[in-house]
Protein backbone atom coordinates (compact mmCIF):
# COMPACT_ATOMS: atom_id res chain seq x y z
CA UNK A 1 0.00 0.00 0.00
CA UNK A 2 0.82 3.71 -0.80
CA UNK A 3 4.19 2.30 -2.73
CA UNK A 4 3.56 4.99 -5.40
CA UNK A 5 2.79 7.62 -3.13
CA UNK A 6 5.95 7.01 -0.87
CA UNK A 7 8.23 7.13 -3.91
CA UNK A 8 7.08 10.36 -4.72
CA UNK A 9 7.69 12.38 -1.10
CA UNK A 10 11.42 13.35 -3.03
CA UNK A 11 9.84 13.94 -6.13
CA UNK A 12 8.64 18.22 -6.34
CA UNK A 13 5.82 19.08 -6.85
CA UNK A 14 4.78 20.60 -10.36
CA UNK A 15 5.41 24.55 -9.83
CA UNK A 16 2.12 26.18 -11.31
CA UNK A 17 -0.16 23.60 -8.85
CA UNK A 18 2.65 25.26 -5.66
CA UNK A 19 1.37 28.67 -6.41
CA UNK A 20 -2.42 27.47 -7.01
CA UNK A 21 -2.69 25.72 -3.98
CA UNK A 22 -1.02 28.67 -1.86
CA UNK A 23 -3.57 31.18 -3.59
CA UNK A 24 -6.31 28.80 -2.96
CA UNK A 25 -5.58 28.39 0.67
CA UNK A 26 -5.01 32.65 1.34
CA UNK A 27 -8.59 33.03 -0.40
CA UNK A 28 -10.21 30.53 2.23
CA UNK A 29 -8.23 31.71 5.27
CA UNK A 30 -9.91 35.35 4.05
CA UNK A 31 -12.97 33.56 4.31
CA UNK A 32 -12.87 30.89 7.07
CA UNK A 33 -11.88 33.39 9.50
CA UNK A 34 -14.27 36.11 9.84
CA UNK A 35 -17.32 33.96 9.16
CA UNK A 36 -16.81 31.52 11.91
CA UNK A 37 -15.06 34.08 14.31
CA UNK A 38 -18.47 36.05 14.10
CA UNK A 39 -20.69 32.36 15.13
CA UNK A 40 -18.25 32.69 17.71
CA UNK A 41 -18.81 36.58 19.00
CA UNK A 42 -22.86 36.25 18.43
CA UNK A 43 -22.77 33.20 21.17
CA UNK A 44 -20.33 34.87 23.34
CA UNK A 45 -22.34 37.81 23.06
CA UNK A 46 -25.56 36.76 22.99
CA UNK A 47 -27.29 40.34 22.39
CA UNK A 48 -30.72 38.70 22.79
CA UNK A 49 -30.14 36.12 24.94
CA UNK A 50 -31.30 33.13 23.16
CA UNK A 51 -28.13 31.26 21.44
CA UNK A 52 -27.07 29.38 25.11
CA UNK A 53 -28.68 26.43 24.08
CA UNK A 54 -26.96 22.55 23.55
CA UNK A 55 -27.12 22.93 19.40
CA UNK A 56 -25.45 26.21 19.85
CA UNK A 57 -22.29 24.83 21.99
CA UNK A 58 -21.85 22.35 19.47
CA UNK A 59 -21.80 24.80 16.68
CA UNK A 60 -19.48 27.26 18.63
CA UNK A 61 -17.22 24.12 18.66
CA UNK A 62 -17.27 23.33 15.18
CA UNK A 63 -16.83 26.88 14.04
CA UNK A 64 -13.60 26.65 16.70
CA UNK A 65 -12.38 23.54 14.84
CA UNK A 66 -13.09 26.07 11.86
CA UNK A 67 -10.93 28.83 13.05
CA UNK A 68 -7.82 26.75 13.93
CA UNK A 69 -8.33 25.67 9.74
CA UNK A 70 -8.03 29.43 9.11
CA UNK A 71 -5.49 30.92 11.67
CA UNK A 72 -3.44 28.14 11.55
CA UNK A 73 -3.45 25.35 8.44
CA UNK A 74 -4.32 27.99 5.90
CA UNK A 75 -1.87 30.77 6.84
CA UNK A 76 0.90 27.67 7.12
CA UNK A 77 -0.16 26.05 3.72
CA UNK A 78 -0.11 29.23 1.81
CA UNK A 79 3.63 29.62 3.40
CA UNK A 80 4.49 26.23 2.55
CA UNK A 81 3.26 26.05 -0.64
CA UNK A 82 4.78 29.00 -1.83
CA UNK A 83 8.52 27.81 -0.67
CA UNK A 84 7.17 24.90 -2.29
CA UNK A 85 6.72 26.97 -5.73
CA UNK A 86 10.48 28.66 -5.17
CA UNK A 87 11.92 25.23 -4.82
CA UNK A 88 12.62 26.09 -1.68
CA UNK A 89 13.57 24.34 1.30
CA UNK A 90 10.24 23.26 3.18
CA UNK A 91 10.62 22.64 6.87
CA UNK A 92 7.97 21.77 9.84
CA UNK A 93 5.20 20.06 7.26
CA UNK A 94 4.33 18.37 10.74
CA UNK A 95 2.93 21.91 11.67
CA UNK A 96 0.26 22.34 8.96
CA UNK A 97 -0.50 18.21 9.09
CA UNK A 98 -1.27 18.21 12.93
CA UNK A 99 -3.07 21.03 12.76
CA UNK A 100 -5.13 19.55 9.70
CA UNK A 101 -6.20 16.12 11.24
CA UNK A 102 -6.91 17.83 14.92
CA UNK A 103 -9.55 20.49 12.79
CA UNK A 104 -10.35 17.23 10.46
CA UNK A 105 -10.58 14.69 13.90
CA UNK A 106 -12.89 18.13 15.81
CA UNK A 107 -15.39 18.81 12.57
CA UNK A 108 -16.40 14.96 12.34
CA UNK A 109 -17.07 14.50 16.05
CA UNK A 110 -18.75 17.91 16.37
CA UNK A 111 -20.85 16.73 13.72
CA UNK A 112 -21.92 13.36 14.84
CA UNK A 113 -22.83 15.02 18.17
CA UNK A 114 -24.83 17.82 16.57
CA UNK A 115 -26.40 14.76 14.11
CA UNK A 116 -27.25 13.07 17.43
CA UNK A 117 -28.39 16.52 19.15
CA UNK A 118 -30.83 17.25 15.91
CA UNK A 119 -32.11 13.35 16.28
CA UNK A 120 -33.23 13.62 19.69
CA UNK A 121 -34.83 17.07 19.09
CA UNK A 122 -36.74 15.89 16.21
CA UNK A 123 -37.81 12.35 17.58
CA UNK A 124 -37.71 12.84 21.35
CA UNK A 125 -38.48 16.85 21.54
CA UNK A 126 -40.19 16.04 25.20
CA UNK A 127 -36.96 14.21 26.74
CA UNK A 128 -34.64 16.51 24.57
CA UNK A 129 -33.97 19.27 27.23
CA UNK A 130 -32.92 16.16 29.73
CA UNK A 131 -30.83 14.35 27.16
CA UNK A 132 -29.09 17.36 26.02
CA UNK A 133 -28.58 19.93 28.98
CA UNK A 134 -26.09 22.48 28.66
CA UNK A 135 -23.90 20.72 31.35
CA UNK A 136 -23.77 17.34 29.70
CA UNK A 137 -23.36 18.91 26.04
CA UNK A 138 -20.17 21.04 27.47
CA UNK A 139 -18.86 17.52 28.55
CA UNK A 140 -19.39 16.06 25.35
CA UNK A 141 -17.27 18.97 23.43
CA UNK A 142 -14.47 18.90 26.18
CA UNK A 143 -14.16 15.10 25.14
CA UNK A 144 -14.14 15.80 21.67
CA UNK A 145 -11.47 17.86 21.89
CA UNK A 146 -9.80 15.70 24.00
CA UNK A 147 -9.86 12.80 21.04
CA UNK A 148 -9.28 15.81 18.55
CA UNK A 149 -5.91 17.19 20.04
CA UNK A 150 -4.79 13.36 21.53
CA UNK A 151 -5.33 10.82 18.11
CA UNK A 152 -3.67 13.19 15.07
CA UNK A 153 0.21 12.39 17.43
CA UNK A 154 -0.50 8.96 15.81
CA UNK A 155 0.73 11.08 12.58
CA UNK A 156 4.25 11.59 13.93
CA UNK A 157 4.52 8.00 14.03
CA UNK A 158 2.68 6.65 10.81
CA UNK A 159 3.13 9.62 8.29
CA UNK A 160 0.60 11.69 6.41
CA UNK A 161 -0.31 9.71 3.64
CA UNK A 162 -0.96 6.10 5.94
CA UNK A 163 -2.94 8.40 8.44
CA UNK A 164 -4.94 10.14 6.24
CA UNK A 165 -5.70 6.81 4.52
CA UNK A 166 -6.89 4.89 8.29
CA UNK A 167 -8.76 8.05 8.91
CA UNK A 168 -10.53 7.95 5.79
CA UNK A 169 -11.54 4.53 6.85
CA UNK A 170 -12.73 4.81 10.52
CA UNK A 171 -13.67 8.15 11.80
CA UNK A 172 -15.16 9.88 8.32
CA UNK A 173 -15.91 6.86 6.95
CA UNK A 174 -18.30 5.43 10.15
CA UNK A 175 -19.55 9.23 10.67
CA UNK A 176 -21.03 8.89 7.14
CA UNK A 177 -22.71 5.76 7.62
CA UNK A 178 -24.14 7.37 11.12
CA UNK A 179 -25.15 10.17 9.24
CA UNK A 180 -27.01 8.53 6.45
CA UNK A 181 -28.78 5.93 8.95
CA UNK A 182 -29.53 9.46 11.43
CA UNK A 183 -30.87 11.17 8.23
CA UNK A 184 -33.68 8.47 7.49
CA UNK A 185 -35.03 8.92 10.91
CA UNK A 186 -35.40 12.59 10.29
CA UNK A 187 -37.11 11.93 7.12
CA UNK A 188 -39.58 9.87 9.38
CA UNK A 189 -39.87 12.13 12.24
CA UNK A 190 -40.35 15.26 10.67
CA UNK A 191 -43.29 13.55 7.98
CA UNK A 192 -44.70 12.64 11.56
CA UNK A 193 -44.59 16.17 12.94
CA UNK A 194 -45.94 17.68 9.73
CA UNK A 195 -49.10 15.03 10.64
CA UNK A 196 -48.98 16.84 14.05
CA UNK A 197 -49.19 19.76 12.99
CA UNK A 198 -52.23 19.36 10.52
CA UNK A 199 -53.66 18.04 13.35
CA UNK A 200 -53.22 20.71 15.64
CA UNK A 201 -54.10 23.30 13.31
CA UNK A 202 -57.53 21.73 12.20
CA UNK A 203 -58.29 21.38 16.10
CA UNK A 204 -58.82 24.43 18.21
CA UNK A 205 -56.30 26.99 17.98
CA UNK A 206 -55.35 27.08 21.61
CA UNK A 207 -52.34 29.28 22.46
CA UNK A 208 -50.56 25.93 23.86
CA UNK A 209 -51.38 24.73 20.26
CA UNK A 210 -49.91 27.72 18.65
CA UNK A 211 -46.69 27.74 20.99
CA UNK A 212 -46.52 23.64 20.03
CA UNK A 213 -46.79 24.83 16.37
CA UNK A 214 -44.14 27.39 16.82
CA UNK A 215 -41.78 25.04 18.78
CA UNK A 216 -41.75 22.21 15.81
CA UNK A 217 -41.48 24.50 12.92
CA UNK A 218 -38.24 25.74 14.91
CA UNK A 219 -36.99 22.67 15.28
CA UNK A 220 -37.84 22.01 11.65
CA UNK A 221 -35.93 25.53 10.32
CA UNK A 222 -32.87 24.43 12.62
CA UNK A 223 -32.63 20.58 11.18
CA UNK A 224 -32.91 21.74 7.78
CA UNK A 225 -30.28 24.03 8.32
CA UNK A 226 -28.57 21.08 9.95
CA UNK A 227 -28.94 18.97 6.99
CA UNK A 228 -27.74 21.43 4.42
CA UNK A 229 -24.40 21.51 6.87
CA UNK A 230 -24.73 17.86 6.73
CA UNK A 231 -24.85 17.81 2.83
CA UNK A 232 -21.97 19.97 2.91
CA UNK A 233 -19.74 17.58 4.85
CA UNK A 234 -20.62 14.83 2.27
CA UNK A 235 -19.36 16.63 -0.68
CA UNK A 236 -16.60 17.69 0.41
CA UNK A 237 -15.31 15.05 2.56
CA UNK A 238 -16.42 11.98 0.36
CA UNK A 239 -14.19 13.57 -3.13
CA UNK A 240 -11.50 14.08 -0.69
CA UNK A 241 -11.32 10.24 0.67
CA UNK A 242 -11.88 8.94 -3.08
CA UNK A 243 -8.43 10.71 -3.82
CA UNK A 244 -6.99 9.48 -0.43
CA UNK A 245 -7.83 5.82 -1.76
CA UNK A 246 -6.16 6.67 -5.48
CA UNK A 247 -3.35 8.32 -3.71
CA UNK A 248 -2.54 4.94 -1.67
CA UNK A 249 -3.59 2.39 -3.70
CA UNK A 250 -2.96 3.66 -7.69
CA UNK A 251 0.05 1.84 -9.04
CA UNK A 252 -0.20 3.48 -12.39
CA UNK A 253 -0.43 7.00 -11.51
CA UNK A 254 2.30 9.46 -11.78
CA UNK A 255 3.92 11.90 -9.72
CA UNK A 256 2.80 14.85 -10.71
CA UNK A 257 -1.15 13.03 -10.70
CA UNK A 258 -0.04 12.49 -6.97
CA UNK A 259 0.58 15.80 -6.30
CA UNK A 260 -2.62 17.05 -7.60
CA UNK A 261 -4.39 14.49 -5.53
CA UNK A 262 -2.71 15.83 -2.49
CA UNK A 263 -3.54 19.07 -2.83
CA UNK A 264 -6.61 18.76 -4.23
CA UNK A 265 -7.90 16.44 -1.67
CA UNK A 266 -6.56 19.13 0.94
CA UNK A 267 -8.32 22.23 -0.34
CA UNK A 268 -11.72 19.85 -0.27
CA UNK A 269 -11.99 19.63 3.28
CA UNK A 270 -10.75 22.80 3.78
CA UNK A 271 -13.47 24.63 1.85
CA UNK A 272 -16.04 23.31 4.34
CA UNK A 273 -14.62 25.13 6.81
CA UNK A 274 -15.14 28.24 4.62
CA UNK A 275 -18.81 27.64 4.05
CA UNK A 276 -19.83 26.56 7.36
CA UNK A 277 -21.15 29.65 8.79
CA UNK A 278 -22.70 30.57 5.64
CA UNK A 279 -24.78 27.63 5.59
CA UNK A 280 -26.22 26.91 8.94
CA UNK A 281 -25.67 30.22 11.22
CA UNK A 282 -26.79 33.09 8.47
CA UNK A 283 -30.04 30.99 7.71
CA UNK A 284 -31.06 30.63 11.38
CA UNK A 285 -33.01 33.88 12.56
CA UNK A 286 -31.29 33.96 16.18
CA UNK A 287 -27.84 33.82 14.89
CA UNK A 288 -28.64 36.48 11.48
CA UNK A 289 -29.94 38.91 14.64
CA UNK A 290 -27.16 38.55 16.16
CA UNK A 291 -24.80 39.03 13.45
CA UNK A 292 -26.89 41.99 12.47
CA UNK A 293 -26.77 43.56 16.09
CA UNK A 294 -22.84 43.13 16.38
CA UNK A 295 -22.26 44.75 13.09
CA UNK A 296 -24.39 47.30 13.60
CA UNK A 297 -25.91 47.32 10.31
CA UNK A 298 -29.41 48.77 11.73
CA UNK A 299 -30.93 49.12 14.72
CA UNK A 300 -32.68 46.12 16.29
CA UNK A 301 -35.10 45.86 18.44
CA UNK A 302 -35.67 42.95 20.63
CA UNK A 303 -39.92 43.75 20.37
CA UNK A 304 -39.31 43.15 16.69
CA UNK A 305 -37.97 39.07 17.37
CA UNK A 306 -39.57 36.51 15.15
CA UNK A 307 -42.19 34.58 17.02
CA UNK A 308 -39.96 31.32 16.30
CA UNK A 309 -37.08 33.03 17.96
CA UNK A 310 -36.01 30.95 21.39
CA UNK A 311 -35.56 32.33 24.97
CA UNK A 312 -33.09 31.95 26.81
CA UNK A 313 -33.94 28.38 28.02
CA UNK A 314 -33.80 27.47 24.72
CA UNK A 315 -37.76 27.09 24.14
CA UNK A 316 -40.21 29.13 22.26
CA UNK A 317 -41.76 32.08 24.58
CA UNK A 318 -44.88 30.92 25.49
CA UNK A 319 -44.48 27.01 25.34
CA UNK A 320 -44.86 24.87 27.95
CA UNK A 321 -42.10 22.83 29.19
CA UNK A 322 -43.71 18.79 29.00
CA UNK A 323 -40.28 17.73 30.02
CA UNK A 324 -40.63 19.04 33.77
């Protein structure tokens, strides 16, 4: 295995795909940065007190895993790649490689555990809130990035091409089958709630029905936001652990297709870092208030919330808590 691969780590890289790759990587570190630093600052911040909720520390967590892809591999791949391009000498790879799998090793975990978070919500909204308090979520990031910063130092040991290769198998490669077996029991559960809410809205329009109305199509807005993060992950993860496989496994390719592979396969996974915020926060109406409040781009007032906005328990104002 990886023969080809191994015989080409002397072999330089083809100058033209040096310099793309570096631009590449400065144009997504422009990006990656600012949009996941803000998902940060709106949580921290909080101007309307309702983002302190379990789905929000485990998307501050993944747009962490985000920001060490933009303040750290990005700025060090641009720098490497352009030595790279001046055939120069290229020192400390280890630097941009650890910091790649611990972001890699973060963004998979953080998204089984927000896969599992959206699950319960959808299937099990009543026992959500005691499945997935805020004091048993923070313990579930603090061991994921236990596993994240502990498992890439198996790197310094194997090299980048055989870890990258038994990472592609396990961790990305069992997420994905979580994820698609997780996805078919949203597909159920939300054709249920829709049911529900036909129901509720044919029967009398009590304000516990409204606020029960309110609460699922929430919960709906935030798992299809999920999903489209979700959908994300699988296109650019699954190209990048096709090439992985070519990369190890190809006996006919040459160098210079190696090369591509390797970068290619690199500026894959780090584009969904980039798009990230984008996807989920901006189309959520808690986090685009937020966003709008810390850049000042108009005044907000809090009397002007949507009515699907959530307190600061995490619940819709006005529904009653089943779970008590």
């Amino acid at each position: 295995m990886a023969v080809v691969a191994n015989s080409c780590e002397g072999v330089p890289a083809p100058t033209a795909l040096s310099f793309i790759t570096a631009s590449l990587s400065l144009i997504l570190a422009i990006v990656t940065v600012p949009g996941n630093f803000l998902v940060c600052l709106a949580v921290l911040k909080d101007p309307y007190k309702r983002l302190k909720s379990p789905f929000t520390f485990f998307v501050v967590s993944l747009a962490v895993s985000d920001l060490i892809v933009g303040m750290v591999t990005e700025p060090i791949s641009v720098w490497l790649h352009f030595r790279e391009g001046f055939s120069l000498k290229i020192n400390y790879n280890w630097l941009v490689h650890m910091s790649y799998f611990i972001s890699c090793t973060a963004s998979v975990l953080n998204l089984a555990a927000l896969t599992e978070d959206r699950f319960t919500a959808i299937t099990y909204p009543l026992q959500y809130r005691a499945r997935f308090g805020t004091k048993r979520a923070a313990g579930i990031v603090a061991l994921i990035w236990f596993v994240s910063c502990s498992l890439p130092f198996v790197y310094l040991e194997s090299g980048y091409l055989l870890y990258a290769f038994v990472f592609a198998n396990t961790a990305i490669a069992l997420t994905f089958v979580i994820f698609l077996v997780t996805y078919v029991g949203f597909l159920r559960s939300m054709r249920a709630q829709v049911s529900e809410l036909e129901m509720v809205r044919n029967s009398s329009q009590t304000e516990e029905n409204r606020a029960r109305a309110r609460t699922a199509a929430n919960e709906r807005n935030v798992t299809k936001a999920f999903i489209l993060m979700l959908g994300l992950f699988l296109c650019c993860y699954t190209p990048s652990c096709v090439m992985i496989y070519v990369m190890n496994l190809c006996s006919s390719c040459s160098c210079d297709a190696i090369h591509v592979l390797r970068d290619l396969q690199f500026v894959f996974v780090l584009g969904s870092s980039a798009l990230n915020p984008f996807l989920y926060a901006w189309r959520l109406p808690n986090f685009r208030k937020a966003f709008v409040r810390i850049l000042r781009w108009g005044k907000v007032n809090e009397e002007t919330a949507p009515a699907n906005t959530l307190d600061s328990a995490g619940r819709i104002p006005g529904t009653v808590d089943r779970s008590a």
